[in-house]
Protein backbone atom coordinates (compact mmCIF):
# COMPACT_ATOMS: atom_id res chain seq x y z
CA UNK A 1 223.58 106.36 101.53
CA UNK A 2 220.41 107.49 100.76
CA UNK A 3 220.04 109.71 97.53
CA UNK A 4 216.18 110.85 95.90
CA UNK A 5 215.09 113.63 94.24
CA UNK A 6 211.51 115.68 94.22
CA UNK A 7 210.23 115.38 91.05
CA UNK A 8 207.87 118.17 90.83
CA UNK A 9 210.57 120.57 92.79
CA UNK A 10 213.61 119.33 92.00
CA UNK A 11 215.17 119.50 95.74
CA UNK A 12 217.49 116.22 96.02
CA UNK A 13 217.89 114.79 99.21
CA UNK A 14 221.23 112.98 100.19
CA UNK A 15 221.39 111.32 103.94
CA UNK A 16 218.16 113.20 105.46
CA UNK A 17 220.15 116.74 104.14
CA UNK A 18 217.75 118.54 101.47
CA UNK A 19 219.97 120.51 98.61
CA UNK A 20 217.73 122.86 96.50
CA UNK A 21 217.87 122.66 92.71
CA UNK A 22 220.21 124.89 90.59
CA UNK A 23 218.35 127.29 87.95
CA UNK A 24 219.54 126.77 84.76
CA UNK A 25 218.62 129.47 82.01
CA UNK A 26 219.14 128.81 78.07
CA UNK A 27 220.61 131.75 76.30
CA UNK A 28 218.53 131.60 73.32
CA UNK A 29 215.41 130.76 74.69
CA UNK A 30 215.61 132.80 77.80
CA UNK A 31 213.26 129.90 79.58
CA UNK A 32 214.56 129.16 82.96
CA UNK A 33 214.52 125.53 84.23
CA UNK A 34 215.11 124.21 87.77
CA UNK A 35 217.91 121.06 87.82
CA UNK A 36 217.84 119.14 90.66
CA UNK A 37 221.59 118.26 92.00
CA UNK A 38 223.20 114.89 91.30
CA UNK A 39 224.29 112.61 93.84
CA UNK A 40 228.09 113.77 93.73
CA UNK A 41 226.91 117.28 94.05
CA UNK A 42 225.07 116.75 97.14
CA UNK A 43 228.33 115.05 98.36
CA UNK A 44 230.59 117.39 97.56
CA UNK A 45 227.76 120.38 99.45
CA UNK A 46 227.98 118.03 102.38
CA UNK A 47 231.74 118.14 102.23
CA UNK A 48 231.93 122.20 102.39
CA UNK A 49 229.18 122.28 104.81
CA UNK A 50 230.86 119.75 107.61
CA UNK A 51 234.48 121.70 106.82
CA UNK A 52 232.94 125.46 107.40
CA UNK A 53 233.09 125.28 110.56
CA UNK A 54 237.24 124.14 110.99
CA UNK A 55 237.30 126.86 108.33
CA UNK A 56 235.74 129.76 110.02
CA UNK A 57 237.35 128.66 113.38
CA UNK A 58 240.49 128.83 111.54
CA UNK A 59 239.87 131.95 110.10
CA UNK A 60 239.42 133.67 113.68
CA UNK A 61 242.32 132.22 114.90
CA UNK A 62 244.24 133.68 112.41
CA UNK A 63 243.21 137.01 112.82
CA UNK A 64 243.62 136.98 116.50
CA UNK A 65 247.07 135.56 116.27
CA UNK A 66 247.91 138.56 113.76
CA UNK A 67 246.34 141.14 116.27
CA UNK A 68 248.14 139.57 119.28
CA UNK A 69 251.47 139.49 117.41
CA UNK A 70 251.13 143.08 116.66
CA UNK A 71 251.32 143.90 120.40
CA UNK A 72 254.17 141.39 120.97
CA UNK A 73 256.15 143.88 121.80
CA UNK A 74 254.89 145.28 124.74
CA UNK A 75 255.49 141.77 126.38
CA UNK A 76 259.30 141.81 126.27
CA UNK A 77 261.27 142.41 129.43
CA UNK A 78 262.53 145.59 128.87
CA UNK A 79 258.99 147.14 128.56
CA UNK A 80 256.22 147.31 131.54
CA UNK A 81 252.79 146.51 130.20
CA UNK A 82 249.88 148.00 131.14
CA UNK A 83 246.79 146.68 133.11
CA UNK A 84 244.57 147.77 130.02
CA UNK A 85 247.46 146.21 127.42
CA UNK A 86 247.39 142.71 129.76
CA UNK A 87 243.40 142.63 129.77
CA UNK A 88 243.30 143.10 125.94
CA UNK A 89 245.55 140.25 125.38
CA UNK A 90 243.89 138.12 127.19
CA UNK A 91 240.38 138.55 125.91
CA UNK A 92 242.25 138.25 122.61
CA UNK A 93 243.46 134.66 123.74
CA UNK A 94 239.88 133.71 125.27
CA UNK A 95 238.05 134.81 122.45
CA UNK A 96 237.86 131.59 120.45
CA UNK A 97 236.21 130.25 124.08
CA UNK A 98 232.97 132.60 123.72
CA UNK A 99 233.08 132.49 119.30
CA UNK A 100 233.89 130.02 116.68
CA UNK A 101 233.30 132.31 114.02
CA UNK A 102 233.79 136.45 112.70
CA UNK A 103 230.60 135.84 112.01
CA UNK A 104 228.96 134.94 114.92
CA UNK A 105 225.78 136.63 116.51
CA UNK A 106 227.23 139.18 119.20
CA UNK A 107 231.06 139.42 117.68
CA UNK A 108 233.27 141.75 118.15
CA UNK A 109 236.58 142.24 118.92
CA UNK A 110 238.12 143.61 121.76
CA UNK A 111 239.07 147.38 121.86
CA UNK A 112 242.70 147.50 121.80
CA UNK A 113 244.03 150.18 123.99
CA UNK A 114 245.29 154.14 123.49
């Protein structure tokens, strides 16, 4: 594992990834220093970086499954669903085919029926 730092800017770089310094500022001094990142630091970024995007996909999931269970309802045998109320769920249920994220370029949830 490959771990170096940039003297004169202080980025570190840890397996080809660059990890820019953190600024530091004394309280009694007011001078404001650049720190580069230690090699545990740059682990522990790589760790949160691989794990966003489980986390985000998770994230989407879990708000779909709350809008879909909200509708529930309308699915039990006692109660005809409508065209509009079967295309909605669905395109809830296929939404984590088109996005992996809430944050994703072009989101946005489907309009849930009147």
């Amino acid at each position: 594992m490959a771990y170096s730092v940039n003297t004169d800017t202080k980025v570190a770089t840890y397996n080809g990834d660059t990890y820019p310094p953190t600024q530091k500022t004394n309280a009694k001094t007011d001078e404001t220093t650049l720190v580069a990142k230690t090699e545990d630091e740059c682990k522990e970024m790589k760790e949160l970086r691989d794990a966003a995007p489980a986390y985000h996909l998770q994230r989407l999931r879990e708000k779909r499954n709350s809008m879909l269970s909200k509708s529930d309802w309308r699915a039990n045998s006692d109660v005809t669903m409508s065209d509009e109320w079967k295309t909605y769920r669905q395109a809830l249920r296929d939404i984590t085919k088109t996005y992996k994220s809430i944050q994703d370029d072009g989101f946005e949830w489907p309009t849930e029926p009147s």
